[in-house]
Each structure stands twice: as structure tokens, then as C-alpha cells.
Protein backbone atom coordinates (compact mmCIF):
# COMPACT_ATOMS: atom_id res chain seq x y z
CA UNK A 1 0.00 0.00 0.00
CA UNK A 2 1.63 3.54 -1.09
CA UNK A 3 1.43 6.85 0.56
CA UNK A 4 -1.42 8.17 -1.52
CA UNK A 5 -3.10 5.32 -0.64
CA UNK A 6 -3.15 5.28 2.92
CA UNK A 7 -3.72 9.08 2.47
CA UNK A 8 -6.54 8.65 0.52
CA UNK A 9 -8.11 6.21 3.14
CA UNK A 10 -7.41 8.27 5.88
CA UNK A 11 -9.20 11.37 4.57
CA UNK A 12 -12.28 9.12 3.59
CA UNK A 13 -12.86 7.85 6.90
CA UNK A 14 -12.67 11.07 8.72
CA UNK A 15 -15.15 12.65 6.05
CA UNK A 16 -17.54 9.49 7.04
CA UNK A 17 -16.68 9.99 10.19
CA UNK A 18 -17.46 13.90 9.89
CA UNK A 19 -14.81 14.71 11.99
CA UNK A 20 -13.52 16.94 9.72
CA UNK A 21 -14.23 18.94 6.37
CA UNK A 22 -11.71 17.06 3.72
CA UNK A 23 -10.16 18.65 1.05
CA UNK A 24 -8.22 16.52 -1.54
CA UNK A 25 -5.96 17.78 -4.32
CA UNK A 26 -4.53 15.55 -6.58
CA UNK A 27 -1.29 17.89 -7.72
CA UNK A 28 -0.13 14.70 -9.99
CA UNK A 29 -3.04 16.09 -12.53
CA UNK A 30 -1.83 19.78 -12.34
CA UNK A 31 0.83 20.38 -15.02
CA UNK A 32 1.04 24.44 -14.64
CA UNK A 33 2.30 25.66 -11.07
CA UNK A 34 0.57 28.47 -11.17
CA UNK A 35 -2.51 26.98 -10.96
CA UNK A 36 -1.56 25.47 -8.16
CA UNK A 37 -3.71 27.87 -5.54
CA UNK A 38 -6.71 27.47 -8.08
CA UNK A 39 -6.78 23.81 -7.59
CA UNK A 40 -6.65 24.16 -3.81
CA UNK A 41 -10.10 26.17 -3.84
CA UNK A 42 -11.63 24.05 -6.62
CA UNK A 43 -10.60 21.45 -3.25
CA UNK A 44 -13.16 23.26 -1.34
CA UNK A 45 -15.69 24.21 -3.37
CA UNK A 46 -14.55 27.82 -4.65
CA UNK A 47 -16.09 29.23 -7.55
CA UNK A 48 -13.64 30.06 -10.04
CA UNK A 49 -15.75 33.42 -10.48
CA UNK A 50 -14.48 34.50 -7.04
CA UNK A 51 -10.62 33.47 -7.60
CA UNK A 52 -9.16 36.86 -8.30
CA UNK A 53 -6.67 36.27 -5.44
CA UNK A 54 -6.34 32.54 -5.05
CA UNK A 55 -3.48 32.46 -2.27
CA UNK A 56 -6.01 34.69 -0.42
CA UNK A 57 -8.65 32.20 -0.90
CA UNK A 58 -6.43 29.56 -0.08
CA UNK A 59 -5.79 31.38 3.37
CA UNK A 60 -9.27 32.32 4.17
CA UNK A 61 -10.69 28.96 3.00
CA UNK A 62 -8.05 27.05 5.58
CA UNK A 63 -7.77 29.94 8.41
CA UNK A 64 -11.28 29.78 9.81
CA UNK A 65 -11.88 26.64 11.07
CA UNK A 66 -10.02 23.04 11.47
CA UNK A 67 -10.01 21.47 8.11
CA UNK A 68 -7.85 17.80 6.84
CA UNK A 69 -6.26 19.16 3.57
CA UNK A 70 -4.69 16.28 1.85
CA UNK A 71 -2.23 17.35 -1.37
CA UNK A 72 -1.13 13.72 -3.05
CA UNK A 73 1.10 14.05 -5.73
CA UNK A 74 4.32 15.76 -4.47
């Protein structure tokens, strides 16, 4: 069993589990960097209409409350 795997696992039982709000983002598919931020909100549900400042997104999305982010792909 690889890391992605048992990462992928993981993040599906605490979802179940609703422990947490998951947010997966599979950074193996992303071939452009900068697009990087943009996937992370598409991760949590973002409209691309409101990504004019996707870092900022990024922070405000993951700053206000506890949250299991899981990038695979590194």
C-alpha cells in the first residue's frame, strides 16, 4: 500500500466519520504551477468566479476553522 493510498483512506474515513471537512488535491493532474492555488479552492468548493486572489482564498478557506487538507502528488 503507497502513501497516496493510505492518504486517501485516511481522509475518507474522517469525512464518514465527519470529523472533519476534507479537502483533496490531486497535484499529480496539475501540469502548470501556477494553478496550483486554483486547484486548492476548486478542493473546497470555490467558484472560479471568485478566484481573483487565489493564495487569499487559499488562506481564508483554511484559516477559519479546522479542516484535513490532503495534497497527493508531491
Amino acid at each position: 500500500m503507497g502513501k497516496s493510498r493510505v492518504a486517501l483512506e485516511v481522509s475518507r474515513r474522517v469525512a464518514e466519520a465527519g470529523w472533519l471537512p476534507v479537502a483533496y488535491v490531486a497535484l499529480s493532474e496539475i501540469t502548470d504551477p501556477a494553478v496550483v492555488a486554483a486547484s486548492v479552492n476548486g478542493a473546497f468548493g470555490v467558484p472560479d468566479s471568485w478566484r481573483e486572489r487565489p493564495v487569499a482564498e487559499v488562506a481564508r478557506n483554511i484559516g477559519g476553522s479546522p479542516v484535513l487538507v490532503v495534497i497527493d502528488g508531491v
